[in-house]
N, C-alpha and C. Protein backbone atom coordinates (compact mmCIF):
# COMPACT_ATOMS: atom_id res chain seq x y z
N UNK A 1 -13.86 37.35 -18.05
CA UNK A 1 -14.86 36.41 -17.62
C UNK A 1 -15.74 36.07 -18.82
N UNK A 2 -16.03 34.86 -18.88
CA UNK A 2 -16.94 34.19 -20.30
C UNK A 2 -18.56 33.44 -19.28
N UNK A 3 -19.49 34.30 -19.79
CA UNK A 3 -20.47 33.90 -19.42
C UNK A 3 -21.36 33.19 -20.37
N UNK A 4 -22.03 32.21 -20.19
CA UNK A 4 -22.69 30.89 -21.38
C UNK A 4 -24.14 30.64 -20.66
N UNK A 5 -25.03 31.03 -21.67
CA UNK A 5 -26.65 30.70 -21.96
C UNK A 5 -26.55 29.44 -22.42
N UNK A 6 -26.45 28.01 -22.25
CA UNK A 6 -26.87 27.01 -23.04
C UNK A 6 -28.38 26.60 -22.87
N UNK A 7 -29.41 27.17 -24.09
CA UNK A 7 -30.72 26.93 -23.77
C UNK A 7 -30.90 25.25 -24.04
N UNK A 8 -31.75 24.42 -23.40
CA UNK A 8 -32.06 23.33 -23.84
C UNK A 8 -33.56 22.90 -23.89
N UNK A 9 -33.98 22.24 -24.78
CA UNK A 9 -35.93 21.94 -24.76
C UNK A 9 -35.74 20.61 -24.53
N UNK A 10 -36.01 19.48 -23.81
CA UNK A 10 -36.00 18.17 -23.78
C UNK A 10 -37.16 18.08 -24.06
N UNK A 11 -36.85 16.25 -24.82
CA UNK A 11 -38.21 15.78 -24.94
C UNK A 11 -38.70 15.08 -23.89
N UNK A 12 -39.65 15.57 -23.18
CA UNK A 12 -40.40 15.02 -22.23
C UNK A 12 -40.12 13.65 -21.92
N UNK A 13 -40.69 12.18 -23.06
CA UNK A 13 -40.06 11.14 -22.42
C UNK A 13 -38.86 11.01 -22.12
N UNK A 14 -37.60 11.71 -21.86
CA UNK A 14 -36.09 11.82 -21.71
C UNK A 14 -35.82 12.50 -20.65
N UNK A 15 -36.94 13.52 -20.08
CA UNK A 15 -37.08 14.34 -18.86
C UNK A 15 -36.17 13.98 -17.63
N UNK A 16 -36.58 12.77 -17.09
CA UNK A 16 -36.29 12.24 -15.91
C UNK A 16 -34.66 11.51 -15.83
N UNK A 17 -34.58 11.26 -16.93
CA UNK A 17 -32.80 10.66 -17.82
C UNK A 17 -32.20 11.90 -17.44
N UNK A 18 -32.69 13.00 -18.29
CA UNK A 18 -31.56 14.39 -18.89
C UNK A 18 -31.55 14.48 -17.35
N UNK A 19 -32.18 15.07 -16.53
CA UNK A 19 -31.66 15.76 -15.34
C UNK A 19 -31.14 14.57 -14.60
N UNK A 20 -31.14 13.33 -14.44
CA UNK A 20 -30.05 12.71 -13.41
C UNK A 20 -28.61 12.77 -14.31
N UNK A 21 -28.65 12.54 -15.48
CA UNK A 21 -27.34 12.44 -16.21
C UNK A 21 -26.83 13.60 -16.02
N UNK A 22 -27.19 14.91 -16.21
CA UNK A 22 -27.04 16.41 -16.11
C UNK A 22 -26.44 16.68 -14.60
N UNK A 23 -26.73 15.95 -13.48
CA UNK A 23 -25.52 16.54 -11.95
C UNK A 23 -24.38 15.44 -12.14
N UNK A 24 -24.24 15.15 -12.99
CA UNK A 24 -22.77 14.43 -13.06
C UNK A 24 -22.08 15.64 -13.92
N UNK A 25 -22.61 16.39 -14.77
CA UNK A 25 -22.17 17.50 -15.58
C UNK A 25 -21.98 18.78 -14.73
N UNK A 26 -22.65 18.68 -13.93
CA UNK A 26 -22.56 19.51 -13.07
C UNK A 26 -21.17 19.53 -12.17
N UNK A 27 -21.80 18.81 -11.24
CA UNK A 27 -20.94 18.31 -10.10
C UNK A 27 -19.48 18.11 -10.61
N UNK A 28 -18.90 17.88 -11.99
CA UNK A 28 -17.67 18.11 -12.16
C UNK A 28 -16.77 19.57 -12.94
N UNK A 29 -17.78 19.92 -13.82
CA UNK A 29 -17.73 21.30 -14.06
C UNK A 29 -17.40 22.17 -12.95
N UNK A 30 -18.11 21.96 -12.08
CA UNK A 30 -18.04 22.51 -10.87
C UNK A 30 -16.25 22.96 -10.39
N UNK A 31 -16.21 21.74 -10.58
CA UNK A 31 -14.71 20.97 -9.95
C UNK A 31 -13.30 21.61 -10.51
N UNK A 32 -13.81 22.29 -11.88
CA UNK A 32 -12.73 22.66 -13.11
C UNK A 32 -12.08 24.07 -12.60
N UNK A 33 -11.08 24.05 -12.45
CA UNK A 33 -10.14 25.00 -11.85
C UNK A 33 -10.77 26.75 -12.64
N UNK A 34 -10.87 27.13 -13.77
CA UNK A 34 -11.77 27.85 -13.97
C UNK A 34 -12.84 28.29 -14.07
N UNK A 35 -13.49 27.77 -13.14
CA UNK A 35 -14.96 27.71 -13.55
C UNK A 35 -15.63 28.60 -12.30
N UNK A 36 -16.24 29.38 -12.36
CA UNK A 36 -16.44 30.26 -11.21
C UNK A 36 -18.29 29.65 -10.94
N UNK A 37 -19.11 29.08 -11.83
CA UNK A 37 -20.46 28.97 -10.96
C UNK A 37 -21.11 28.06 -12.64
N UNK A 38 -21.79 27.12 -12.49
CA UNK A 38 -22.47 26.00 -13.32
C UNK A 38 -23.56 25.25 -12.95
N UNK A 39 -24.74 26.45 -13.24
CA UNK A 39 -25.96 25.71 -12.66
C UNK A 39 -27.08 25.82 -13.82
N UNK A 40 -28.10 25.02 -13.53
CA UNK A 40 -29.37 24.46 -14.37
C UNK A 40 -30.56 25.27 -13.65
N UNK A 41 -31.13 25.90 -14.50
CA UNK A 41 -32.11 26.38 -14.28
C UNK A 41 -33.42 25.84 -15.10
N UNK A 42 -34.60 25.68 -14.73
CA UNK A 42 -35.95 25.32 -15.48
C UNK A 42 -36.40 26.85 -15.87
N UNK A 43 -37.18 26.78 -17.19
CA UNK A 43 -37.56 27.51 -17.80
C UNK A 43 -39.35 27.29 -16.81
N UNK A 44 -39.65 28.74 -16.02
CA UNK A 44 -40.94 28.43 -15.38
C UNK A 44 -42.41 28.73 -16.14
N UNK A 45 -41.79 29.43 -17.75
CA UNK A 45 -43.20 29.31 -18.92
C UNK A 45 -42.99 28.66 -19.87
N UNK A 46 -42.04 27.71 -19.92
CA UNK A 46 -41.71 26.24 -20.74
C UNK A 46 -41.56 25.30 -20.50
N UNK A 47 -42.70 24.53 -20.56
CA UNK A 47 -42.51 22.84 -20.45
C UNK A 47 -41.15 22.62 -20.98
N UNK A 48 -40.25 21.73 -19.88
CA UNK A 48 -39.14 20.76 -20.04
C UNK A 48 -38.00 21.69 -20.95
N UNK A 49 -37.90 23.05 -20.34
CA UNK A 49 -36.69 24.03 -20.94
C UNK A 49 -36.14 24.40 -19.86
N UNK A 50 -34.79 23.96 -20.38
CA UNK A 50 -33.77 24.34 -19.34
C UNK A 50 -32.61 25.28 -19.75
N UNK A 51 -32.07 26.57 -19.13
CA UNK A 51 -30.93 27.17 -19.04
C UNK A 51 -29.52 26.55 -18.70
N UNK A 52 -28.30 26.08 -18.82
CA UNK A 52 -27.35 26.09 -18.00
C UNK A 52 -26.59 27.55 -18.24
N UNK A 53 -26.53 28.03 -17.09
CA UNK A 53 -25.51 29.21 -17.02
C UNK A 53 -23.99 28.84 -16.41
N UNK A 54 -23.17 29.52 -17.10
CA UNK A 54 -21.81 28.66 -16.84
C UNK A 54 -21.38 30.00 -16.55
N UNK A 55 -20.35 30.44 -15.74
CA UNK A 55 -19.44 31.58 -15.84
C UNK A 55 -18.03 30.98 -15.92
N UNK A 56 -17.13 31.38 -16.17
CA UNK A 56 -15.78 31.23 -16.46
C UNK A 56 -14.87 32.05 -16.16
N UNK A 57 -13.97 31.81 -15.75
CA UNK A 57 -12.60 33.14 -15.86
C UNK A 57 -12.20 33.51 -16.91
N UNK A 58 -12.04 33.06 -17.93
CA UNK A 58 -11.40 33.28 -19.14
C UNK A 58 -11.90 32.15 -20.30
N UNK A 59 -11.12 32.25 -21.68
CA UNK A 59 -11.32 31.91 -22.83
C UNK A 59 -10.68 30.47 -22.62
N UNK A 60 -9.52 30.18 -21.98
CA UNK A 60 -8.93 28.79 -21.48
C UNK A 60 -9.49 27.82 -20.77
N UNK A 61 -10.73 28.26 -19.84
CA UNK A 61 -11.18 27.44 -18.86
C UNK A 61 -12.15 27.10 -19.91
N UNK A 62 -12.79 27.74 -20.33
CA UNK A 62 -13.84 27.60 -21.45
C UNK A 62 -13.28 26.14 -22.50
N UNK A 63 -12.12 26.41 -22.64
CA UNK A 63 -11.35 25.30 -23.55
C UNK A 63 -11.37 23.93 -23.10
N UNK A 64 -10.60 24.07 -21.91
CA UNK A 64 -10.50 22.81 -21.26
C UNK A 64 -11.95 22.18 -21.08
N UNK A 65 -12.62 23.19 -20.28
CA UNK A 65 -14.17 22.68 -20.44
C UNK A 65 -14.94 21.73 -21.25
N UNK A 66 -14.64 22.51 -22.56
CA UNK A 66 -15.22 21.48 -23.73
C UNK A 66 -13.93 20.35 -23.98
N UNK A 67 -13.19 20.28 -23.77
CA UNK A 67 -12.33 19.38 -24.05
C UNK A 67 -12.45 18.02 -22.92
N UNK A 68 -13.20 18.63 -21.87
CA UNK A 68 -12.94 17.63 -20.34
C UNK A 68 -13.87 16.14 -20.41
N UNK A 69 -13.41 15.08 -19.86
CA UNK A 69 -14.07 14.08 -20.66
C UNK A 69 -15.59 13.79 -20.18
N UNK A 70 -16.43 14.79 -18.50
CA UNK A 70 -17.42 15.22 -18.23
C UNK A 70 -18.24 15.35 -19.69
N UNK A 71 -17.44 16.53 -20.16
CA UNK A 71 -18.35 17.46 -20.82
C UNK A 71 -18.72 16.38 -22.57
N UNK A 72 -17.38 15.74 -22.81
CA UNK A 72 -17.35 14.94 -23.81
C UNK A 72 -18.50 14.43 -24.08
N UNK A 73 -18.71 13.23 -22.53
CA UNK A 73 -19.53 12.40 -22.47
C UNK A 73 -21.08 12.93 -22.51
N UNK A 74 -21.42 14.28 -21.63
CA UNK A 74 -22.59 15.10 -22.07
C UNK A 74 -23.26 15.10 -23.18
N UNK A 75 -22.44 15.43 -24.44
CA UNK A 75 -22.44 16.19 -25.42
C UNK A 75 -22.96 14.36 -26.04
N UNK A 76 -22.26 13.45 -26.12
CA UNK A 76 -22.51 12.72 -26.79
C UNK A 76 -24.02 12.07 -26.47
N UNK A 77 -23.89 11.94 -25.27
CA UNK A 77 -25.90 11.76 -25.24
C UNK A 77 -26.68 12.77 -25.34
N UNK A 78 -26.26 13.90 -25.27
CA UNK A 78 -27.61 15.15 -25.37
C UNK A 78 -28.41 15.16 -26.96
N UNK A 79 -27.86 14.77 -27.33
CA UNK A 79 -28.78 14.71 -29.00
C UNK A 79 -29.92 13.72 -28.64
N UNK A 80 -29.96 12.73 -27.60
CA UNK A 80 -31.11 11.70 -27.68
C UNK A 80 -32.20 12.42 -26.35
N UNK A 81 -31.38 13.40 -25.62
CA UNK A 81 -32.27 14.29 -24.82
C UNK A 81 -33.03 15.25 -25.45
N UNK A 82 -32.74 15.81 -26.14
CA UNK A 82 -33.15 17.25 -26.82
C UNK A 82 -34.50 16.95 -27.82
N UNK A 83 -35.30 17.58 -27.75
CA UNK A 83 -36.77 17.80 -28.83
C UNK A 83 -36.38 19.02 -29.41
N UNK A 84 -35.58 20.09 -29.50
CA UNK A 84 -34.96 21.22 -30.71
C UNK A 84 -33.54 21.10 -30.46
N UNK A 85 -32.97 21.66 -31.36
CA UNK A 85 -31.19 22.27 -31.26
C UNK A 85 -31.27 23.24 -29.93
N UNK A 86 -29.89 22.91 -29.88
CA UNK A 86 -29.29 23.62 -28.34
C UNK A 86 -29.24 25.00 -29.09
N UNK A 87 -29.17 26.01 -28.13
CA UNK A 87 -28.85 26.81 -28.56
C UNK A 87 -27.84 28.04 -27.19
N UNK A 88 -27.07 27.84 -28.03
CA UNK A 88 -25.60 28.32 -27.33
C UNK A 88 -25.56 29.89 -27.48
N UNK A 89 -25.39 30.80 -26.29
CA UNK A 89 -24.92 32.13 -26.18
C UNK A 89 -23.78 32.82 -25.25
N UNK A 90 -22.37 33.03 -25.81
CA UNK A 90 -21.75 33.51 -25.02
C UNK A 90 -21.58 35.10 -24.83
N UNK A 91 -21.13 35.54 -23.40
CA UNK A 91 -20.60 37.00 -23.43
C UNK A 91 -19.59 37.10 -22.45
N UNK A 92 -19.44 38.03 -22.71
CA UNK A 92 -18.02 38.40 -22.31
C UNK A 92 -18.24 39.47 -21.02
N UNK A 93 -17.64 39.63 -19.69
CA UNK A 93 -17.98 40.45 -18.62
C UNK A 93 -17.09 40.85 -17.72
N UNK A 94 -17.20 41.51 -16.63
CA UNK A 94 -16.66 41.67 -15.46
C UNK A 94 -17.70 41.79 -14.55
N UNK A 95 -17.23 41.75 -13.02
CA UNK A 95 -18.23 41.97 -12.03
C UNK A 95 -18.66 43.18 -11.70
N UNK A 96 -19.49 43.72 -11.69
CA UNK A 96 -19.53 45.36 -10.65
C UNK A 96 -20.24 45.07 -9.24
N UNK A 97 -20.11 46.13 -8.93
CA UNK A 97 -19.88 46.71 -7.50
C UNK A 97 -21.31 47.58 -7.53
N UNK A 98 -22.66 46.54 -6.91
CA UNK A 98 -23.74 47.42 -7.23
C UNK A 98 -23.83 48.43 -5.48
N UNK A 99 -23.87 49.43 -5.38
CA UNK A 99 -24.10 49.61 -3.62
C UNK A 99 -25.53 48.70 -3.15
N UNK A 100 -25.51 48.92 -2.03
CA UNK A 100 -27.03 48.25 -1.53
C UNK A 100 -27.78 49.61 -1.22
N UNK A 101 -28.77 49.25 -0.90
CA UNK A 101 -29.94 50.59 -1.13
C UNK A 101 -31.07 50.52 -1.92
């Protein structure tokens, strides 16, 4: 399993753009045969910072991912969204088995 931190800072006037353009990124990611969960989170002690957490099955889904023409098209407008560099973190996992209690 490949788990992904993509931090993002938008610039404020772009705010209201990045997140409608961003559930089309979603909503098909979603869709990608490896993809186990792809959601946006707001940063709640940073103005206009956002998380996407991606999980994956493997190193392949991850591939296709960036290769998919969703993600293409993302990538090519996010430079006019962004007020810093993205900053990308992957890891590597499995699930456990916490008891309840």
């Amino acid at each position: 399993m490949i788990i992904i931190h993509a931090a993002m800072h938008v610039n404020p006037v772009n705010n209201e753009e990045f997140l409608q353009d961003i559930q089309t990124l979603i909503a098909a990611s979603r869709e990608e045969d490896g993809n186990i969960s792809y959601s946006l989170h707001k940063d709640t002690e940073k103005e206009f910072t956002y998380t996407m957490i991606e999980v994956w099955k493997g190193p392949d889904a991850v591939s296709s991912h960036n290769q998919s023409a969703h993600f293409q098209a993302f990538v090519a407008k996010a430079r006019g969204y962004l007020a810093a560099p993205l900053s990308i973190k992957a890891y590597t996992g499995e699930p456990l088995e916490i008891p309840a209690g």
